[in-house]
PDB file of N, CA and C in Angstrom:
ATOM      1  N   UNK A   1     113.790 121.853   3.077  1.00  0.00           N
ATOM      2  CA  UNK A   1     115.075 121.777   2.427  1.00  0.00           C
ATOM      3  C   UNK A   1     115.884 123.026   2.798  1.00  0.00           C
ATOM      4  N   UNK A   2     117.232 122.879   2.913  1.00  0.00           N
ATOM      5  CA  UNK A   2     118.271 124.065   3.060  1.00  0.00           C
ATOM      6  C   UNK A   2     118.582 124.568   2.338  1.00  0.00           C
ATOM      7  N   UNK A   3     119.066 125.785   2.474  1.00  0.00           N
ATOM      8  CA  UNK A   3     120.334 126.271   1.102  1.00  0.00           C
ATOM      9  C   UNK A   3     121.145 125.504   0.554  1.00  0.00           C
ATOM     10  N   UNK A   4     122.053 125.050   1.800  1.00  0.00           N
ATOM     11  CA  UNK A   4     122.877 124.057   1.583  1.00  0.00           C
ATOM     12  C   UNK A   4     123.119 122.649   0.793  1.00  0.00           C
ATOM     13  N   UNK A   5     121.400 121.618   1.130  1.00  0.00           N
ATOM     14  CA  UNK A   5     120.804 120.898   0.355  1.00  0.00           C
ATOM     15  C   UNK A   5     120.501 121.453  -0.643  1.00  0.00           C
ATOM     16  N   UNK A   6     119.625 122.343  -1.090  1.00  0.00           N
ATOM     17  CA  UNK A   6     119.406 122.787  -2.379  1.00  0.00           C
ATOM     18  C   UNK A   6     120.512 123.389  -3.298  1.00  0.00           C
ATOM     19  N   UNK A   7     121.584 123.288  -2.663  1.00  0.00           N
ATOM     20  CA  UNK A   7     123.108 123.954  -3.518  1.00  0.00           C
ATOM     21  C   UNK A   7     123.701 122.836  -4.124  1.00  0.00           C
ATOM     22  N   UNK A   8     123.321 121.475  -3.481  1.00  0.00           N
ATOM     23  CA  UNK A   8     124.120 120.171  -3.288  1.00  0.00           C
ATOM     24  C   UNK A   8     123.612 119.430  -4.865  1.00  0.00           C
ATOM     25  N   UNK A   9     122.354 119.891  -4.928  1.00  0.00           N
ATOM     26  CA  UNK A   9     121.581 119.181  -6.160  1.00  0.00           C
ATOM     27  C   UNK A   9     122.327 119.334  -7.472  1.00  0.00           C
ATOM     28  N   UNK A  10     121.815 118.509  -8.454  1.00  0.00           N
ATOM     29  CA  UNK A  10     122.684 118.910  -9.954  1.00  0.00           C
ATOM     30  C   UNK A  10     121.328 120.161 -10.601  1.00  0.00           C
ATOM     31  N   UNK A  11     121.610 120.580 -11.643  1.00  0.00           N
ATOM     32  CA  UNK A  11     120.881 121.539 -12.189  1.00  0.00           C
ATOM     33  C   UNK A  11     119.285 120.916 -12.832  1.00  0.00           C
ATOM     34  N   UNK A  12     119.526 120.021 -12.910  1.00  0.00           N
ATOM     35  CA  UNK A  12     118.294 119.309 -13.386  1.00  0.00           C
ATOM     36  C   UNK A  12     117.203 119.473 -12.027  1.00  0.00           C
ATOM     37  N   UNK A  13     117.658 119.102 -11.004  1.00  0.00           N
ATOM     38  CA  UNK A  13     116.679 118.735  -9.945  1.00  0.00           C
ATOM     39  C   UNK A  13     116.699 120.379  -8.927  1.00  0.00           C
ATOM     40  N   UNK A  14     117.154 121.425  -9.168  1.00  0.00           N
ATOM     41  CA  UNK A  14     117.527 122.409  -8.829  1.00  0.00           C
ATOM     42  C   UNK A  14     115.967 122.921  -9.138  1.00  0.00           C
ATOM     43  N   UNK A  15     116.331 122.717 -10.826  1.00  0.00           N
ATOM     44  CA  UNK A  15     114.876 123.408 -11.488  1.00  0.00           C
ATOM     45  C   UNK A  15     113.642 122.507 -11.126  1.00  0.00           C
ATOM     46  N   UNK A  16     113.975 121.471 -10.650  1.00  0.00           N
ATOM     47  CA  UNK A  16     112.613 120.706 -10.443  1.00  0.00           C
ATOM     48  C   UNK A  16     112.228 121.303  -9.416  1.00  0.00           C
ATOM     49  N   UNK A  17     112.718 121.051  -8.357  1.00  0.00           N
ATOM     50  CA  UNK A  17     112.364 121.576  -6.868  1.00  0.00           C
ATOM     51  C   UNK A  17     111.759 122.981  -7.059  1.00  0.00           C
ATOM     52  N   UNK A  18     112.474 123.887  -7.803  1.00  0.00           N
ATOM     53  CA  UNK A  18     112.083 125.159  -7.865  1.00  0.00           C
ATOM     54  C   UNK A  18     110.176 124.957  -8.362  1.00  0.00           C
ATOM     55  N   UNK A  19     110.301 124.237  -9.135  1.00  0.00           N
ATOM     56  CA  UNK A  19     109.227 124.574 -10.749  1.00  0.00           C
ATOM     57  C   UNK A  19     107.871 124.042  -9.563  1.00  0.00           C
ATOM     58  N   UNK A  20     108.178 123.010  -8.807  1.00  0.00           N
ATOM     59  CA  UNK A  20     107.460 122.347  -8.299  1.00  0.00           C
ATOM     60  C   UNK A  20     106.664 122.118  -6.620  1.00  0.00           C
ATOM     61  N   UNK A  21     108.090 123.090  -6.318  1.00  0.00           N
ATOM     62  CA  UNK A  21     108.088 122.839  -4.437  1.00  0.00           C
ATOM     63  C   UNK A  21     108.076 124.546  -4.202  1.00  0.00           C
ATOM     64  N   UNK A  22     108.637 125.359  -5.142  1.00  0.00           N
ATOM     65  CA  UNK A  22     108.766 127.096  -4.293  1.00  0.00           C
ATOM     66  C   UNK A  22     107.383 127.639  -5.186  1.00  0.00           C
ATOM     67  N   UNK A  23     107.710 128.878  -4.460  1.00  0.00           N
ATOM     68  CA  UNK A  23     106.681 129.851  -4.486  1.00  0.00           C
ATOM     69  C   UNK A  23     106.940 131.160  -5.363  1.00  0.00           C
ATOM     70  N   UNK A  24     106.155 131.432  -6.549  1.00  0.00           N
ATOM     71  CA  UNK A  24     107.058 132.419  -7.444  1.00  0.00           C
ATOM     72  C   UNK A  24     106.571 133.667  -7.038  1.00  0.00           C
ATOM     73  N   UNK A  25     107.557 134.563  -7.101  1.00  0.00           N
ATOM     74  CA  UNK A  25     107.104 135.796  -6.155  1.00  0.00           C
ATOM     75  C   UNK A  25     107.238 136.896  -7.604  1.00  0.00           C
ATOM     76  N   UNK A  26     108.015 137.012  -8.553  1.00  0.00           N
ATOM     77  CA  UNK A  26     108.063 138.296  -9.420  1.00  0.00           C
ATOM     78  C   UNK A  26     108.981 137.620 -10.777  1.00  0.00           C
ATOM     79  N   UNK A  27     109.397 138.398 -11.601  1.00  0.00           N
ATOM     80  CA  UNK A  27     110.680 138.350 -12.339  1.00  0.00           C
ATOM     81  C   UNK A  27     110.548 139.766 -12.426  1.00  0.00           C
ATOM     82  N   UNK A  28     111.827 139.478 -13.787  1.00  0.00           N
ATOM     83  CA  UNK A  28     112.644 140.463 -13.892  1.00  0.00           C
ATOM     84  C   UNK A  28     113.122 140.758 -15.165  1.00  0.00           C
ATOM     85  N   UNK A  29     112.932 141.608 -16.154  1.00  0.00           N
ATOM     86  CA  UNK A  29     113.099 141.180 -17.884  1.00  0.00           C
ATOM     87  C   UNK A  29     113.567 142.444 -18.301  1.00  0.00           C
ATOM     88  N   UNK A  30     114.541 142.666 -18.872  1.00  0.00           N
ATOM     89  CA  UNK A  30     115.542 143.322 -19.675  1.00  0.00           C
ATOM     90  C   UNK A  30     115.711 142.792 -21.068  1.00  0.00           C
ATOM     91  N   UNK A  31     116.349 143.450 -22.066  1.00  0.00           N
ATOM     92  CA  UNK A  31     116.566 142.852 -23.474  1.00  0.00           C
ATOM     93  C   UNK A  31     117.555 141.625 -23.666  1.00  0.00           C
ATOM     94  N   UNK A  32     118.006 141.550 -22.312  1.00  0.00           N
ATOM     95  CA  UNK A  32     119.631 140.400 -22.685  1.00  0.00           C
ATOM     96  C   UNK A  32     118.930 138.995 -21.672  1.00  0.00           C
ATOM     97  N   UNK A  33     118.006 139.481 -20.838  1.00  0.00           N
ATOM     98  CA  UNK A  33     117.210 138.223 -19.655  1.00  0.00           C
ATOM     99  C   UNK A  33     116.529 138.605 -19.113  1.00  0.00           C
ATOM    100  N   UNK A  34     115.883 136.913 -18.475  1.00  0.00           N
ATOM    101  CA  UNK A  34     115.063 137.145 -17.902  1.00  0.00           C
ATOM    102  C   UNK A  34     115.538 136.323 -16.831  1.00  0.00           C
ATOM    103  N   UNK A  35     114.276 136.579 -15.535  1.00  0.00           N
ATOM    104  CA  UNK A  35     114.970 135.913 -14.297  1.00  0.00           C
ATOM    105  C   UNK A  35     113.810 135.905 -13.523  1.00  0.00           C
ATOM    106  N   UNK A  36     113.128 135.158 -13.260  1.00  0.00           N
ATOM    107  CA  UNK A  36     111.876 134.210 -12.445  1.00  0.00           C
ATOM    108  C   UNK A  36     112.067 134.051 -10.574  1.00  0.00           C
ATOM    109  N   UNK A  37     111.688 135.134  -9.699  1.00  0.00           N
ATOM    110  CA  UNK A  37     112.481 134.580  -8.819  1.00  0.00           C
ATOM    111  C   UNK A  37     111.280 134.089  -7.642  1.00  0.00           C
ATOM    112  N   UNK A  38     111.727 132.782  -7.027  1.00  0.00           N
ATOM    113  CA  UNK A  38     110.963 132.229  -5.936  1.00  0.00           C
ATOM    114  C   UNK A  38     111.050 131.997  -4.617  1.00  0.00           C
ATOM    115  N   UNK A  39     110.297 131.948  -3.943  1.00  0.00           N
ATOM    116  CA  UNK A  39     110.662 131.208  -2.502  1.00  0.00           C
ATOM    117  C   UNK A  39     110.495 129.748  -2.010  1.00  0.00           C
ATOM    118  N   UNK A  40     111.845 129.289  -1.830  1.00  0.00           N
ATOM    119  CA  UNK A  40     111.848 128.104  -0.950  1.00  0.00           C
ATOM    120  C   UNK A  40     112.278 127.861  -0.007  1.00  0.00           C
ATOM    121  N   UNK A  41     110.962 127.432   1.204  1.00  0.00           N
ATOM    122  CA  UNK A  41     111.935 127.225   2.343  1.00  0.00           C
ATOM    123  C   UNK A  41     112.293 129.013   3.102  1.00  0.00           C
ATOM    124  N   UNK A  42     113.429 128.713   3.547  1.00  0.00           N
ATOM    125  CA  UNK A  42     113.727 130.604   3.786  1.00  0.00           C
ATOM    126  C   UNK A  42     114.585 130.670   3.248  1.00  0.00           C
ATOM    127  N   UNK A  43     114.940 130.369   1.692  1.00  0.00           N
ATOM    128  CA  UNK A  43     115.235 131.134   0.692  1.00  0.00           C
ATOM    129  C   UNK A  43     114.932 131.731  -0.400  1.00  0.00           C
ATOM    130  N   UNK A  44     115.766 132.115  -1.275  1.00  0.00           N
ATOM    131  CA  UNK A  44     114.903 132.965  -2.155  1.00  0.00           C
ATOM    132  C   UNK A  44     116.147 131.621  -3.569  1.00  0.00           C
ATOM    133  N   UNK A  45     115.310 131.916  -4.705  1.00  0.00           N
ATOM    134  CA  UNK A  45     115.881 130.855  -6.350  1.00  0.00           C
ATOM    135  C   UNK A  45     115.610 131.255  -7.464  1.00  0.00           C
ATOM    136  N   UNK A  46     116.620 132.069  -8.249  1.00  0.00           N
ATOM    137  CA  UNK A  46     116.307 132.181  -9.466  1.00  0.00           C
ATOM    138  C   UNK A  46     116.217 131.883 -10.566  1.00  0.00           C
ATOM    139  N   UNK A  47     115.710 131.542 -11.017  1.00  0.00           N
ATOM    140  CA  UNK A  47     115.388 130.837 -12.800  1.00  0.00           C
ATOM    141  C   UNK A  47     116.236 132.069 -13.774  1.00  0.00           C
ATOM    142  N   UNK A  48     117.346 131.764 -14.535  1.00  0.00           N
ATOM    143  CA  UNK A  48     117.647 132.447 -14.940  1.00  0.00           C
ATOM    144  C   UNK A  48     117.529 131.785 -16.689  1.00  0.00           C
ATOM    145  N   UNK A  49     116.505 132.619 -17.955  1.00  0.00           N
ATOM    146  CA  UNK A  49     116.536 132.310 -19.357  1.00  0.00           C
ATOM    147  C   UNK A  49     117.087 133.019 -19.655  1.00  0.00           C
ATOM    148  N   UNK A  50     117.917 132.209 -21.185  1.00  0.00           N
ATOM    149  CA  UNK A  50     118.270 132.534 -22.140  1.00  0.00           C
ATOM    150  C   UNK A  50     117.611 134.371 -22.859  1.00  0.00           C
ATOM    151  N   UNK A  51     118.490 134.537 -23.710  1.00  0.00           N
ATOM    152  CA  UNK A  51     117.281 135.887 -24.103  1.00  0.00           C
ATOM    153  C   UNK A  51     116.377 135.886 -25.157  1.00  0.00           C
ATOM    154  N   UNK A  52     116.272 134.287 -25.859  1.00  0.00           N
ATOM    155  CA  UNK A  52     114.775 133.939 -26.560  1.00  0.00           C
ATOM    156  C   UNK A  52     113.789 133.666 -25.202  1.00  0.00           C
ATOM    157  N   UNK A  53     113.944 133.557 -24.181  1.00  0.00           N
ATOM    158  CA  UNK A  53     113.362 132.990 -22.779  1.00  0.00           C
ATOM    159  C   UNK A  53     112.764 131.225 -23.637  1.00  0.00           C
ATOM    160  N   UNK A  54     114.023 130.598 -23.725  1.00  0.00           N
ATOM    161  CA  UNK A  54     113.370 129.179 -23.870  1.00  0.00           C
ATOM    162  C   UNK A  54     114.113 128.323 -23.441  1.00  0.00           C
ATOM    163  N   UNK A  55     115.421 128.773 -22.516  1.00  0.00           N
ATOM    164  CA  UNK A  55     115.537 127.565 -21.684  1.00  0.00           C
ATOM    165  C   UNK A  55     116.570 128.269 -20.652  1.00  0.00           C
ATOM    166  N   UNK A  56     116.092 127.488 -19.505  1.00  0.00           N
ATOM    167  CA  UNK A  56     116.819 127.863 -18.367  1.00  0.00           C
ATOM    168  C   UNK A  56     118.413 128.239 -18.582  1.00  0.00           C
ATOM    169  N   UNK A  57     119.478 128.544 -18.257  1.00  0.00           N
ATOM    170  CA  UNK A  57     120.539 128.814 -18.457  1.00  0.00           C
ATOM    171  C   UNK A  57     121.446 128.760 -17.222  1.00  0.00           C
ATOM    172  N   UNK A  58     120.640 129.210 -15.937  1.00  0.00           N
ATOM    173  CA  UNK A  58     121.286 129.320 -14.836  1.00  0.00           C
ATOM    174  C   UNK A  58     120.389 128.898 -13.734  1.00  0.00           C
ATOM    175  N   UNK A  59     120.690 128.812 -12.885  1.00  0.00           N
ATOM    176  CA  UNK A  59     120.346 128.589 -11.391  1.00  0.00           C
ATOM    177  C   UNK A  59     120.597 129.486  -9.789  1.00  0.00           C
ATOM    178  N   UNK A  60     119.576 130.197  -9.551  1.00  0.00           N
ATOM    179  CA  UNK A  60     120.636 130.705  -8.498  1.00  0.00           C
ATOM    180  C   UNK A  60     119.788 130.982  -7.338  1.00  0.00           C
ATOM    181  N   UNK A  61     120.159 130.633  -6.009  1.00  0.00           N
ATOM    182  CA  UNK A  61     120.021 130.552  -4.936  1.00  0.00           C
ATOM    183  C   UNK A  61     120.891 131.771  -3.544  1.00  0.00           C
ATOM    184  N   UNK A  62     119.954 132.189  -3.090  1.00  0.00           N
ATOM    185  CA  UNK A  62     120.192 133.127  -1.688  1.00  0.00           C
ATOM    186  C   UNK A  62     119.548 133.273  -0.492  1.00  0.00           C
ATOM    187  N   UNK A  63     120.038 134.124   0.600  1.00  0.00           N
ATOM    188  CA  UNK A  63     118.658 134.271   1.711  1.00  0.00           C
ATOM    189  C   UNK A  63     118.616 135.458   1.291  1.00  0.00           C
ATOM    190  N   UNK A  64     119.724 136.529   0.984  1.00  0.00           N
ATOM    191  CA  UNK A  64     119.129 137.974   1.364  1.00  0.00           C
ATOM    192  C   UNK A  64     120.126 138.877   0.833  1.00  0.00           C
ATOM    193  N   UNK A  65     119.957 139.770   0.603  1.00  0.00           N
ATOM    194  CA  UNK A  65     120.947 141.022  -0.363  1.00  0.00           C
ATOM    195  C   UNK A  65     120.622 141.607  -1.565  1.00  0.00           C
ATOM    196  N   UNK A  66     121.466 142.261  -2.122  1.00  0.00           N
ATOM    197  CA  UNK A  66     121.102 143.042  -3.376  1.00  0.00           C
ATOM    198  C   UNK A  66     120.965 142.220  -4.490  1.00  0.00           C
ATOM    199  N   UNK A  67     120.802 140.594  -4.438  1.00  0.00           N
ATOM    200  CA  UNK A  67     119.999 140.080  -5.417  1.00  0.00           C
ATOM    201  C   UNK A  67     118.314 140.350  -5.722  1.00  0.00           C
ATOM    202  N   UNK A  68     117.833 141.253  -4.442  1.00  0.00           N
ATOM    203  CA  UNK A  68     116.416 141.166  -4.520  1.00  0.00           C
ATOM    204  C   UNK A  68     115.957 142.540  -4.917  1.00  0.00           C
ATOM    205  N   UNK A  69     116.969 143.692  -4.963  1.00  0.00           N
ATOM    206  CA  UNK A  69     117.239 144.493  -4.937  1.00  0.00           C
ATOM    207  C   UNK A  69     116.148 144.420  -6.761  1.00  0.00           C
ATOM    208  N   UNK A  70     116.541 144.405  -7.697  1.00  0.00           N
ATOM    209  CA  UNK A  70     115.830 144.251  -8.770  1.00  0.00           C
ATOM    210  C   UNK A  70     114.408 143.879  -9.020  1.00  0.00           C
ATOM    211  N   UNK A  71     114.509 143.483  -7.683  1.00  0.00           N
ATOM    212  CA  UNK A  71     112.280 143.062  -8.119  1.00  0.00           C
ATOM    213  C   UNK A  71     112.081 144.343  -6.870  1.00  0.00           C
ATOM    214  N   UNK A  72     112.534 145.231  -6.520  1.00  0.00           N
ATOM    215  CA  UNK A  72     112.154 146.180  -5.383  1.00  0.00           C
ATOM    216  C   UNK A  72     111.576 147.446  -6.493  1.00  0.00           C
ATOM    217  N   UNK A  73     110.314 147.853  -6.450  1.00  0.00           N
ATOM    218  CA  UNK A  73     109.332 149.284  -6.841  1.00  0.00           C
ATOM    219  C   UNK A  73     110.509 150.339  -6.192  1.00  0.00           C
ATOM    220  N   UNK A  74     110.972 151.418  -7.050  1.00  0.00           N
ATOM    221  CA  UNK A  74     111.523 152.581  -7.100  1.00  0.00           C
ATOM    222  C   UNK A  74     110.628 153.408  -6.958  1.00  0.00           C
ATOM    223  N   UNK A  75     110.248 153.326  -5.367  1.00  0.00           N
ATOM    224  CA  UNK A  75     109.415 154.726  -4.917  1.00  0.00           C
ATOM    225  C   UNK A  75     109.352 155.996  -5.322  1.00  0.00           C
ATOM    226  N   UNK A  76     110.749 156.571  -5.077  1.00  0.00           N
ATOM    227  CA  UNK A  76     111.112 158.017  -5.636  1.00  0.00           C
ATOM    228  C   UNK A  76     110.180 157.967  -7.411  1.00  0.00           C
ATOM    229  N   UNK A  77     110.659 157.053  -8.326  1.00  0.00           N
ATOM    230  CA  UNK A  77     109.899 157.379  -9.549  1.00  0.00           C
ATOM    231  C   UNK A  77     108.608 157.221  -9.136  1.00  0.00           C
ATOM    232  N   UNK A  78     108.117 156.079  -8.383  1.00  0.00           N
ATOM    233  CA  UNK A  78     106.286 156.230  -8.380  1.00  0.00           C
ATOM    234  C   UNK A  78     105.573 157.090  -7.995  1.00  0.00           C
ATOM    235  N   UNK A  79     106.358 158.298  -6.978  1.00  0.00           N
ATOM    236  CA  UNK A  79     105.505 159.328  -6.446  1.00  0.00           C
ATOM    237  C   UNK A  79     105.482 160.489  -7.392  1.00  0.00           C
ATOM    238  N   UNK A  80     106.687 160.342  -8.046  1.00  0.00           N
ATOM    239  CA  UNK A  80     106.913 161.469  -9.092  1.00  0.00           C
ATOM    240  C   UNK A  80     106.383 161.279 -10.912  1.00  0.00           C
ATOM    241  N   UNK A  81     105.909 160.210 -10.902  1.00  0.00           N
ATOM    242  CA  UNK A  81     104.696 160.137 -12.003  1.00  0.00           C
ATOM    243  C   UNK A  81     103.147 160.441 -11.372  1.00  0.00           C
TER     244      UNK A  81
END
């Protein structure tokens, strides 16, 4: 599947494909969300919850940029603990 195809879908089948066909690589959790992110294909899809985390809220799809930027280890702090 493409970006393109996978952009085309409604939100229902967005999350299916995700839940069912990608590959979950990390999230991401703060007090206001959370955000589940996977690989499909050669892209990357995020599951974005609510901030009880009980239901999806968003959808979001990329190949590459400072969306990934947030699941990246902050070296500088790990060497310095």
């Amino acid at each position: 599947m493409t970006l393109y195809e996978f952009n085309s879908l409604d939100l229902k089948y967005k999350i299916g494909v995700t839940l069912h066909q990608a590959i979950f690589l990390d999230n991401y959790i703060n007090a206001n969300v959370r955000i589940n992110c996977y690989a499909l294909d050669l892209f990357f899809v995020e599951l974005v919850y609510d901030s009880n985390f009980i239901k999806i809220i968003e959808v979001r799809s990329f190949k590459y940029g400072k969306q990934l930027d947030k699941y990246s280890i902050d070296l500088d702090k790990l060497i310095s603990n």
